[in-house]
N, C-alpha and C. Protein backbone atom coordinates (compact mmCIF):
# COMPACT_ATOMS: atom_id res chain seq x y z
N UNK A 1 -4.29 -29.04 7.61
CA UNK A 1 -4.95 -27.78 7.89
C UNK A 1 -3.99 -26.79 8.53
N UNK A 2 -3.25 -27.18 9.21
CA UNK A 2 -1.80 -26.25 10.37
C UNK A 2 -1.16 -25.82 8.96
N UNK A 3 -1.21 -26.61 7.83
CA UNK A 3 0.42 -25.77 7.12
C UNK A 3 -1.08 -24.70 6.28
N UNK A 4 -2.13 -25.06 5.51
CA UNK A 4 -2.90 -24.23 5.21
C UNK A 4 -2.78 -22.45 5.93
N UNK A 5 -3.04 -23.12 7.45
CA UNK A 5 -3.35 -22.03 8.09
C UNK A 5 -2.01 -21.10 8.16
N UNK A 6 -0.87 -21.83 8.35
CA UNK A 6 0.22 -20.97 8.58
C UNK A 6 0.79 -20.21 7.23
N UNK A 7 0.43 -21.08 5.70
CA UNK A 7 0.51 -20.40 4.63
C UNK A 7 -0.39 -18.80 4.45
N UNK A 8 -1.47 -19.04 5.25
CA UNK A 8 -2.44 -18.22 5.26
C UNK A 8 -2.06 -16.85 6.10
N UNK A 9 -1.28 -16.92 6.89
CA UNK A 9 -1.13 -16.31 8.03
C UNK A 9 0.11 -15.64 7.57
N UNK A 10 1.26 -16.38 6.62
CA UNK A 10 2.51 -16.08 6.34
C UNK A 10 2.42 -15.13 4.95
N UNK A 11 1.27 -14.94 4.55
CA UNK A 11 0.97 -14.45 3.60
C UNK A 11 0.35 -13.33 3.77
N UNK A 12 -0.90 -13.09 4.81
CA UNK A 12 -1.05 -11.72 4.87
C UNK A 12 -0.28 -10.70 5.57
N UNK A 13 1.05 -11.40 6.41
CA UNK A 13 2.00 -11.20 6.97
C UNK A 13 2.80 -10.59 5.85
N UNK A 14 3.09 -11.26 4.73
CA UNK A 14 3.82 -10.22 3.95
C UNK A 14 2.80 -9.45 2.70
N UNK A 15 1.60 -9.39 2.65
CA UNK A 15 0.86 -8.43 2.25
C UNK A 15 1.21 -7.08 3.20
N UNK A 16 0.66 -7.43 4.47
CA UNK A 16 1.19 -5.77 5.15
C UNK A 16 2.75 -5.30 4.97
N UNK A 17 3.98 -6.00 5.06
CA UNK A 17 4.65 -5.71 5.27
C UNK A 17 5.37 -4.94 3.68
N UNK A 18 4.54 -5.41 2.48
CA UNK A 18 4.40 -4.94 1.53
C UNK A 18 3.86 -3.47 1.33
N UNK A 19 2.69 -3.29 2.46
CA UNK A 19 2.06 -2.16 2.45
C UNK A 19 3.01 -0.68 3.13
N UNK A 20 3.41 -1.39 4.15
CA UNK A 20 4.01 -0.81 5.38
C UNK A 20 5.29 -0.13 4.03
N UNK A 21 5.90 -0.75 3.43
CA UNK A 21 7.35 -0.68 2.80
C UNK A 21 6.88 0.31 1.75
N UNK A 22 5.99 0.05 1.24
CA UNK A 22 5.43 1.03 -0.32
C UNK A 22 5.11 2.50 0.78
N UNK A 23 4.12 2.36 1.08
CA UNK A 23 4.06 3.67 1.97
C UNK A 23 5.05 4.19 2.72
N UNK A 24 5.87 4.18 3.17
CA UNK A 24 6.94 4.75 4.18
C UNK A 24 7.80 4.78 3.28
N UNK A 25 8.65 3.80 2.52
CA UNK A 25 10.14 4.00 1.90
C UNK A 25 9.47 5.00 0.58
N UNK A 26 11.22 6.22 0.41
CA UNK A 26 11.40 6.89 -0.58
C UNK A 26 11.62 6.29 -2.26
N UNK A 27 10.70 6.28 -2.55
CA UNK A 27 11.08 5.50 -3.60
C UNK A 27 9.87 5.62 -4.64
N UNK A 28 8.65 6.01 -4.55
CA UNK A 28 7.71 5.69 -5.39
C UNK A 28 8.27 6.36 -6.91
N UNK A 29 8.94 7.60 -7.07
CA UNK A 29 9.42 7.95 -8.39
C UNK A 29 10.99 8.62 -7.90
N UNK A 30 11.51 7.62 -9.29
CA UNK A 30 12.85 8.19 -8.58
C UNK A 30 13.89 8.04 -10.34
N UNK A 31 14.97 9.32 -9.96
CA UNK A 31 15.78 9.77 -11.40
C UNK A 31 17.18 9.69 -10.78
N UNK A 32 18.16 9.72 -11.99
CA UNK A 32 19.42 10.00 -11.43
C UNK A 32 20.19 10.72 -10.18
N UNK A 33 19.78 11.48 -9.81
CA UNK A 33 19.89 12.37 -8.38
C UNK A 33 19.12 12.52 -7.82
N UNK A 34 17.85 11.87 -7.10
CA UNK A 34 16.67 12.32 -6.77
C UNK A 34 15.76 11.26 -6.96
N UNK A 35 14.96 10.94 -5.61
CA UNK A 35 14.09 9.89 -5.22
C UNK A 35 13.10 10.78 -4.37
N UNK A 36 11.50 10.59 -5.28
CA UNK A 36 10.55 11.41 -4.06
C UNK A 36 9.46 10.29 -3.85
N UNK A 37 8.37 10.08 -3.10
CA UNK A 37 7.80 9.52 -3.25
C UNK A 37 6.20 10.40 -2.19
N UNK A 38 5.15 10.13 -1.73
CA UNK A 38 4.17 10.93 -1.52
C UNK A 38 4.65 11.76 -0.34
N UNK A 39 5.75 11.94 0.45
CA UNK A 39 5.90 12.04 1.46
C UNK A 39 6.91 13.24 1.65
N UNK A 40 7.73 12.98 1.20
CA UNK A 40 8.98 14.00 0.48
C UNK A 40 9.83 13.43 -0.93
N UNK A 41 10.89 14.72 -1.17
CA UNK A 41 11.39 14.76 -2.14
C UNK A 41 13.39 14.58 -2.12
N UNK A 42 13.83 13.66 -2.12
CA UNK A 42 15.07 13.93 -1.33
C UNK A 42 16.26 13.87 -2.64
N UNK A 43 17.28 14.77 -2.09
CA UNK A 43 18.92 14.38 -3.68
C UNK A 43 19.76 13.79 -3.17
N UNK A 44 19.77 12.80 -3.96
CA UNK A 44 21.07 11.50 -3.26
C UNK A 44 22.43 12.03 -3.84
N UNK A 45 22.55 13.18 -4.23
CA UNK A 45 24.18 13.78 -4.35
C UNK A 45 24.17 14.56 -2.40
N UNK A 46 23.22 15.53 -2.08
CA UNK A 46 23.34 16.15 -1.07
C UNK A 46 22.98 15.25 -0.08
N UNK A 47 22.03 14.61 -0.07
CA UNK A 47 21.82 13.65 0.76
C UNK A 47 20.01 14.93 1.98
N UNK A 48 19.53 15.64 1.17
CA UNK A 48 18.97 16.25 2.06
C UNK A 48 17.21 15.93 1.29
N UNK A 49 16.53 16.54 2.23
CA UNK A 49 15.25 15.95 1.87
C UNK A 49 14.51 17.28 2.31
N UNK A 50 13.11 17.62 1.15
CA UNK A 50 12.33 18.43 1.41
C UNK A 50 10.87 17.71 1.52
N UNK A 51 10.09 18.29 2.34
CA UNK A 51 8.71 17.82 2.42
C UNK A 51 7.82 18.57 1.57
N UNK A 52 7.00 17.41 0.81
CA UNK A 52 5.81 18.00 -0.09
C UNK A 52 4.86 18.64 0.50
N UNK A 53 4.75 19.52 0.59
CA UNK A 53 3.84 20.49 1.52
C UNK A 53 2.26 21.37 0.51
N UNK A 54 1.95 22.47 0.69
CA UNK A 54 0.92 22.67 -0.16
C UNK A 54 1.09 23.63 -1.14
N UNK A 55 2.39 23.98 -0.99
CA UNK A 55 3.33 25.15 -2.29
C UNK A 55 2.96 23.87 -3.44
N UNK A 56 2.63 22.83 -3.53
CA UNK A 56 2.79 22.13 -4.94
C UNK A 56 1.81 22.20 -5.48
N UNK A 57 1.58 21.70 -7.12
CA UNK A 57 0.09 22.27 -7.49
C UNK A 57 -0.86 21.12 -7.17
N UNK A 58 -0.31 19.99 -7.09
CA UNK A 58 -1.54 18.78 -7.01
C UNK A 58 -0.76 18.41 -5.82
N UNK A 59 -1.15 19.15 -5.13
CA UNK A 59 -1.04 18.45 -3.23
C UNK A 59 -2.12 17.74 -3.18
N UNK A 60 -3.12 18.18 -3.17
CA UNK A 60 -4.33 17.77 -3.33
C UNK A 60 -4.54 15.96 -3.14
N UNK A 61 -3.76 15.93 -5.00
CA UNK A 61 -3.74 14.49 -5.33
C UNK A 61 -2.53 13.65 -4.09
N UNK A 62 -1.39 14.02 -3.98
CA UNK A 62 -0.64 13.78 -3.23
C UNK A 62 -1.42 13.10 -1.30
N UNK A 63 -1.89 14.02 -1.34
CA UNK A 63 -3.14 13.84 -0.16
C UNK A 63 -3.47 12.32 -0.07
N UNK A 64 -4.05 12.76 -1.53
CA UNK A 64 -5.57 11.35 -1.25
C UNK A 64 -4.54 10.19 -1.47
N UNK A 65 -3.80 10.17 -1.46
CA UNK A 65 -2.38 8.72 -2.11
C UNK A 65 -2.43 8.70 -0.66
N UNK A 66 -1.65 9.69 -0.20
CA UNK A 66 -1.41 9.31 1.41
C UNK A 66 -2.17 8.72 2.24
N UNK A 67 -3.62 9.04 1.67
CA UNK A 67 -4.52 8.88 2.95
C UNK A 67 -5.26 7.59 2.49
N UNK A 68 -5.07 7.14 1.06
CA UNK A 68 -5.58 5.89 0.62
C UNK A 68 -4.18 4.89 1.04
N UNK A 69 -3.39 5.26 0.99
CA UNK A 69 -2.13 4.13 1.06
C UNK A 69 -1.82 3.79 3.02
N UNK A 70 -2.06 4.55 3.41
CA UNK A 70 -2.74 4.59 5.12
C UNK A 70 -3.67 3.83 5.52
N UNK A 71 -4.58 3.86 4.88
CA UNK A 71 -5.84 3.62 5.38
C UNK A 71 -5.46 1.80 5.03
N UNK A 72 -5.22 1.24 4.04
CA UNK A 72 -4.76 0.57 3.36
C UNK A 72 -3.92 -0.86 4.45
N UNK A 73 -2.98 0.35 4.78
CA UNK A 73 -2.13 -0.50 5.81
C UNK A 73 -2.84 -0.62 7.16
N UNK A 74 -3.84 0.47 7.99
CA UNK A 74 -4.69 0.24 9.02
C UNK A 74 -5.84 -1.25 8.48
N UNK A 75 -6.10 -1.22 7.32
CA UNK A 75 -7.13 -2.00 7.17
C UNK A 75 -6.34 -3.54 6.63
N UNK A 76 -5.53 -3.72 6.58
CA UNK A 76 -4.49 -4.71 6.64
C UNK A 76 -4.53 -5.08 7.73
N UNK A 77 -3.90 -4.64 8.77
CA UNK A 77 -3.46 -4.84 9.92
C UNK A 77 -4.74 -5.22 10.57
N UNK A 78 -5.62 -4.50 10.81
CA UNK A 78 -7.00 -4.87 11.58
C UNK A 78 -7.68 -6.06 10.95
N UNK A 79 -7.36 -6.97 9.36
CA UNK A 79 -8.23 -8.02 8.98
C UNK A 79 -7.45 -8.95 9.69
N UNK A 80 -5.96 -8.61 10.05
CA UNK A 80 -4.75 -9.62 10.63
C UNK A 80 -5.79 -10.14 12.14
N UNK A 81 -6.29 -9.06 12.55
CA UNK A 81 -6.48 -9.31 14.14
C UNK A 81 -7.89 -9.68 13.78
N UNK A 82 -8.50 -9.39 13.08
CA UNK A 82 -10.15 -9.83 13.17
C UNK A 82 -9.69 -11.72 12.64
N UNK A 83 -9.02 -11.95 11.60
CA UNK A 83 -8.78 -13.45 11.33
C UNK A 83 -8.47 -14.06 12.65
N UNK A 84 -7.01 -13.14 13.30
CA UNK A 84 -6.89 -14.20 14.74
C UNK A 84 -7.97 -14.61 15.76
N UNK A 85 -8.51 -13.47 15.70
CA UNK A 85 -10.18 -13.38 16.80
C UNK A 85 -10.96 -14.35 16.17
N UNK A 86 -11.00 -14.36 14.71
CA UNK A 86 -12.04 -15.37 14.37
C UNK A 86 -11.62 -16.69 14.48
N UNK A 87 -10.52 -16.86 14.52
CA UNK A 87 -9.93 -18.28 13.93
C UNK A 87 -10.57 -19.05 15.47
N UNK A 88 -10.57 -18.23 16.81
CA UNK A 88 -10.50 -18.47 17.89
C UNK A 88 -12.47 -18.39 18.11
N UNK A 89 -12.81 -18.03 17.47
CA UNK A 89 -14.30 -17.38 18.00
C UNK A 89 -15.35 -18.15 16.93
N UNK A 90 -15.09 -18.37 15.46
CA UNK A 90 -15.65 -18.90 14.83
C UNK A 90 -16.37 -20.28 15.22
N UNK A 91 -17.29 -20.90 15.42
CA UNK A 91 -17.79 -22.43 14.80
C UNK A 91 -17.16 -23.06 13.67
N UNK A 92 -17.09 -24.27 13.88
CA UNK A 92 -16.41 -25.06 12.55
C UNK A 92 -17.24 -24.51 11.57
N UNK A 93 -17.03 -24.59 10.57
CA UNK A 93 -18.00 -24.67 8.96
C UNK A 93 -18.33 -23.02 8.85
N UNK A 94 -17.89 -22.24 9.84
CA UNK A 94 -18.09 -21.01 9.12
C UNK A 94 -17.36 -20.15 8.53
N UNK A 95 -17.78 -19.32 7.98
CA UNK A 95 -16.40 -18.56 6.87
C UNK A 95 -15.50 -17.03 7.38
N UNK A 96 -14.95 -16.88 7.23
CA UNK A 96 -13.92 -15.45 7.38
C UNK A 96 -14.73 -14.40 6.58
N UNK A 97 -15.99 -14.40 6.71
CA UNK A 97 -16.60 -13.39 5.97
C UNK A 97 -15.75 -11.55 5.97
N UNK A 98 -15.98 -11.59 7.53
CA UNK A 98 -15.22 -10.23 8.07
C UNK A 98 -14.52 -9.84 8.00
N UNK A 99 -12.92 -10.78 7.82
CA UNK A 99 -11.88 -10.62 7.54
C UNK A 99 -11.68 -10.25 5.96
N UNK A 100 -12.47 -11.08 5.23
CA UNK A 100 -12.83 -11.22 4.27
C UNK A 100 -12.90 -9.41 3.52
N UNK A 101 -13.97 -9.23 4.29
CA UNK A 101 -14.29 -7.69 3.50
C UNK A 101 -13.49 -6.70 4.23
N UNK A 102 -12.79 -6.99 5.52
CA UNK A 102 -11.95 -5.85 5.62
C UNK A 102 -10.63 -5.94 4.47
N UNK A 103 -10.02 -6.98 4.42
CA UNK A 103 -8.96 -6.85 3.48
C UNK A 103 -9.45 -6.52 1.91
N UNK A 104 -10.32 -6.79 1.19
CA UNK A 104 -10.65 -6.24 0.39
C UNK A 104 -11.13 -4.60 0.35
N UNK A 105 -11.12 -4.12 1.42
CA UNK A 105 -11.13 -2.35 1.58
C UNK A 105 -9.57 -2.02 1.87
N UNK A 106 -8.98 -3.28 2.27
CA UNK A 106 -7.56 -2.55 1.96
C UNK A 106 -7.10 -2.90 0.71
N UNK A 107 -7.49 -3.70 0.04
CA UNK A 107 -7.25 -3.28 -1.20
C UNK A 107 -7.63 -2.88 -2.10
N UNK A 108 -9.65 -2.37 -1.71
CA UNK A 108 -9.33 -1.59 -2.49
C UNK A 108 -8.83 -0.20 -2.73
N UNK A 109 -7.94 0.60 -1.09
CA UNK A 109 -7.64 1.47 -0.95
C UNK A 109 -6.51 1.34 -1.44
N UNK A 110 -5.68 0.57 -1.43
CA UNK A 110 -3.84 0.20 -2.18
C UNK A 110 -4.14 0.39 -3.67
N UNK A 111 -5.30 0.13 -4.11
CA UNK A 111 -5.87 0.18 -5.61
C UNK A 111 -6.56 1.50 -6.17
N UNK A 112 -6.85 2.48 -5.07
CA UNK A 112 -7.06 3.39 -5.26
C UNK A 112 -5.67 4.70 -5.36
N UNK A 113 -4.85 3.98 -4.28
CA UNK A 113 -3.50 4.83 -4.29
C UNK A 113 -2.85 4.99 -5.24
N UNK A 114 -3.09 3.61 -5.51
CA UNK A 114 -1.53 3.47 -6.90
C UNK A 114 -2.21 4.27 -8.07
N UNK A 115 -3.65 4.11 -8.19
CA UNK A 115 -4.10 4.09 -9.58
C UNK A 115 -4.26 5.96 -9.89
N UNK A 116 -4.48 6.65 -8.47
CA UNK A 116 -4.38 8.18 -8.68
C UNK A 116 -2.84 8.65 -9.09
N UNK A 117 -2.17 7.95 -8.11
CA UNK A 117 -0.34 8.15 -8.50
C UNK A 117 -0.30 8.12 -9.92
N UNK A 118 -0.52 6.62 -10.66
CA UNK A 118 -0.25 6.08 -11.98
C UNK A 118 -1.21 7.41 -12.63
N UNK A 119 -2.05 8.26 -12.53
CA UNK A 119 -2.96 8.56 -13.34
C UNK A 119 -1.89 10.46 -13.58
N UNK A 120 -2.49 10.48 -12.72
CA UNK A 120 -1.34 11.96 -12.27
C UNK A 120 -0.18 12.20 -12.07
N UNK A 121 0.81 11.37 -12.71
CA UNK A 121 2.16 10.93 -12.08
C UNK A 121 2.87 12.47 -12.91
N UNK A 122 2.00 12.93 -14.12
CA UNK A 122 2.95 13.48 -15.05
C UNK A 122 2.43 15.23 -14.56
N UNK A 123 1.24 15.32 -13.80
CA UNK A 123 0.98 16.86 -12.88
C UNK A 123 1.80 16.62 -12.21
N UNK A 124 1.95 15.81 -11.33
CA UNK A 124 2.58 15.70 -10.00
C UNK A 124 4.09 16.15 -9.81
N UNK A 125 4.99 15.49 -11.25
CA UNK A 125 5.62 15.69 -11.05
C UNK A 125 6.41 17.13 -12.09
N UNK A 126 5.66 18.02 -12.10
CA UNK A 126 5.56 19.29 -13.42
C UNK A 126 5.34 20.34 -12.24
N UNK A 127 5.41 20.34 -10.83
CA UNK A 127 5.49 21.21 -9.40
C UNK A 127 6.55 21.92 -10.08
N UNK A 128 6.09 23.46 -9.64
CA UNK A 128 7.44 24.44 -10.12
C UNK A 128 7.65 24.63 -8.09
N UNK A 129 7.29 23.62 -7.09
CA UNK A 129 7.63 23.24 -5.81
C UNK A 129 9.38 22.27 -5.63
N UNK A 130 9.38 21.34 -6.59
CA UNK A 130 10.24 20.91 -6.48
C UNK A 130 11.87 22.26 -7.16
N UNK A 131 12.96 22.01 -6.36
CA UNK A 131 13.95 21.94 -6.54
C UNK A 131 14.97 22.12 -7.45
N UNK A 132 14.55 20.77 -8.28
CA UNK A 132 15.58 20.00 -9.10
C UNK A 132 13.95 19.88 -10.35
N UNK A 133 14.47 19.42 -11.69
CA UNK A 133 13.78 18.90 -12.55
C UNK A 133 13.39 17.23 -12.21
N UNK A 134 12.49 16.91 -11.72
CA UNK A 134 12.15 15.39 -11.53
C UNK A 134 11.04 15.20 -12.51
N UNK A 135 11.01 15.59 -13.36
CA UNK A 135 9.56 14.89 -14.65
C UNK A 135 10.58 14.02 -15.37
N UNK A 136 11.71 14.20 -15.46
CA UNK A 136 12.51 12.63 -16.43
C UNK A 136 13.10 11.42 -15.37
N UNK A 137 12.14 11.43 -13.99
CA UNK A 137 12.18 10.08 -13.41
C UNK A 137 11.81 8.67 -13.99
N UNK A 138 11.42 7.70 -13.08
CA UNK A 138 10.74 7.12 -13.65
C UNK A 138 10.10 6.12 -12.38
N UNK A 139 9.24 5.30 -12.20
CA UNK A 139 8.69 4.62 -11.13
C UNK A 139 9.56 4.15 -10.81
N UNK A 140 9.59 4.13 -9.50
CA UNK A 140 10.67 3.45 -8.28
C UNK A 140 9.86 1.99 -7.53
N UNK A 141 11.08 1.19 -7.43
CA UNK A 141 10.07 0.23 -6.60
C UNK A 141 8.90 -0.07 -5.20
N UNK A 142 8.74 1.51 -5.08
CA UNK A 142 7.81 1.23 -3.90
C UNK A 142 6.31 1.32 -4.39
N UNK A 143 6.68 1.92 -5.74
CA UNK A 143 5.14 1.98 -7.07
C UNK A 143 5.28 0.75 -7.16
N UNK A 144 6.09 0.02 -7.91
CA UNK A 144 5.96 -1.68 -8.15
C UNK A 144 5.21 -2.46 -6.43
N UNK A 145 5.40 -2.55 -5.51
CA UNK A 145 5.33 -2.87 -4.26
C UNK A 145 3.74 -3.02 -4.03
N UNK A 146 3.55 -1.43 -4.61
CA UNK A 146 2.28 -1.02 -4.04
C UNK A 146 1.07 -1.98 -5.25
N UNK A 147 1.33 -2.00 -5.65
CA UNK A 147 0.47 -2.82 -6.67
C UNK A 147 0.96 -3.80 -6.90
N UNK A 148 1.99 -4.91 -5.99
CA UNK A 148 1.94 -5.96 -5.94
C UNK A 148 1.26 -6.10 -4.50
N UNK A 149 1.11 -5.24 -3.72
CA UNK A 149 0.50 -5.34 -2.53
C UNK A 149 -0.98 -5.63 -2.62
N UNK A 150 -1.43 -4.64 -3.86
CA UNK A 150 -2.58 -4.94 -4.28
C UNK A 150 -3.41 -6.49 -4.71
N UNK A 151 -2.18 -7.00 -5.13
CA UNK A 151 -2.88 -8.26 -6.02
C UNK A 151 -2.55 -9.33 -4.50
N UNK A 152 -1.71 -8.87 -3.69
CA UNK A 152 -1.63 -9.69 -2.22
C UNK A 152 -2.34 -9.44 -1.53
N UNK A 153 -3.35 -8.44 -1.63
CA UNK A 153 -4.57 -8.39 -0.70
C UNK A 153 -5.79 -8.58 -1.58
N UNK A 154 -5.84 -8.57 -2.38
CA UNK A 154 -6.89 -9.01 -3.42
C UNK A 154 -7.07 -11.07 -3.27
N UNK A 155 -5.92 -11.01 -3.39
CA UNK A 155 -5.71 -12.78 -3.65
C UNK A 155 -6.16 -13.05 -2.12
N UNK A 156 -5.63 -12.73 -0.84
CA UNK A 156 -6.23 -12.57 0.32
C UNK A 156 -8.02 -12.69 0.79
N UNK A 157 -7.82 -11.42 0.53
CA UNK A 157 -9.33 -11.33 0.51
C UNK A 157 -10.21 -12.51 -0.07
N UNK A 158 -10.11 -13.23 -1.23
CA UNK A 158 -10.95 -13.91 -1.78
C UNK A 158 -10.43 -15.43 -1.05
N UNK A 159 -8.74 -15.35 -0.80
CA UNK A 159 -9.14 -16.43 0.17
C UNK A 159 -9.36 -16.52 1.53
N UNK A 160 -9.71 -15.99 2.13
CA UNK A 160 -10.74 -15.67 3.64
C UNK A 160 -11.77 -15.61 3.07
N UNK A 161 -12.64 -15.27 2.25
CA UNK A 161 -14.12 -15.80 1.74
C UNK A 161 -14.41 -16.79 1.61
N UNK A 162 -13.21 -17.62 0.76
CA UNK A 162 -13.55 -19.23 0.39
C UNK A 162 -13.01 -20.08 1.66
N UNK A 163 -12.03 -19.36 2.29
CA UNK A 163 -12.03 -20.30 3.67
C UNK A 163 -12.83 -20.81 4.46
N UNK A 164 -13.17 -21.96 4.66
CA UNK A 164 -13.79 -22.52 5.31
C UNK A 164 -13.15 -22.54 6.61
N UNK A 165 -13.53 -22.44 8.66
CA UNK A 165 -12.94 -23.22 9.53
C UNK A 165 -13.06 -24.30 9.25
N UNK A 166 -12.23 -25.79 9.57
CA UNK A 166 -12.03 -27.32 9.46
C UNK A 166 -11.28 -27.22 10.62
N UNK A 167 -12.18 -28.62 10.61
CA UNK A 167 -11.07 -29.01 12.02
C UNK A 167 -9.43 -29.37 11.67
């Protein structure tokens, strides 16, 4: 049950840290000179970075990424501490229900992020805001991340449902 639990533990450990990395690092679309991702837009010849602000035409969409890929990592982090509380608070034989449905709202907010990005990727990046021409990018690995984050809090979630406490 100890290596169960610590598999369990080592795993939503790198679900967040999955989350944490997709959201913060520059990288979600990125081209030969130039890596932007929801946050800013930066040129790896100058080395300088502009912030996506509301001069762009789908800020809008840009928004709700941010605020789904946020929310995402808060609701990560808080199923981390509701599992430890429970692991400690639970009766034998009962289940991680709680934990359970918070991590599944973080994913399905990581699932909501990626899937507006993936949907709008080709408005988003057609801003007569940007700079430089960035529509002949292409997904950067913090898009890959984010929707492997997804299927790590998905897989999560369903196992804190089926978890049983055991002694």
């Amino acid at each position: 049950m100890l290596i169960l639990l610590a598999f369990i533990i080592v795993f939503h450990i790198t679900s967040a840290a999955l989350l944490f990395i997709s959201t913060i690092d520059n990288a979600w679309w990125v081209g030969d000179n130039f890596s932007t991702d929801v946050w800013r837009m930066c040129t790896t010849n100058t080395s300088t970075c502009m912030a996506i602000t509301d001069e762009f035409n789908e800020y809008q969409s840009i928004q709700a990424v941010q605020a789904a890929m946020i929310l995402s990592t808060i609701f990560c982090c808080v199923a981390f501490l509701v599992f430890i509380l429970q692991l400690f608070r639970l009766k034998q034989g009962e289940r991680f229900v709680l934990t359970s449905i918070i991590q599944l709202l973080s994913c399905l907010c990581v699932m909501i992020a990626a899937s507006i990005y993936t949907d709008r990727h080709e408005e988003l990046h057609q801003s007569h805001g940007y700079r430089m021409e960035v529509s002949k990018g292409q997904y950067g690995y913090s898009f890959v991340l984010a929707w492997i984050a997804f299927a790590f809090t998905l897989i999560s979630g369903v196992m804190y449902l089926v978890l049983r406490k055991r002694k």
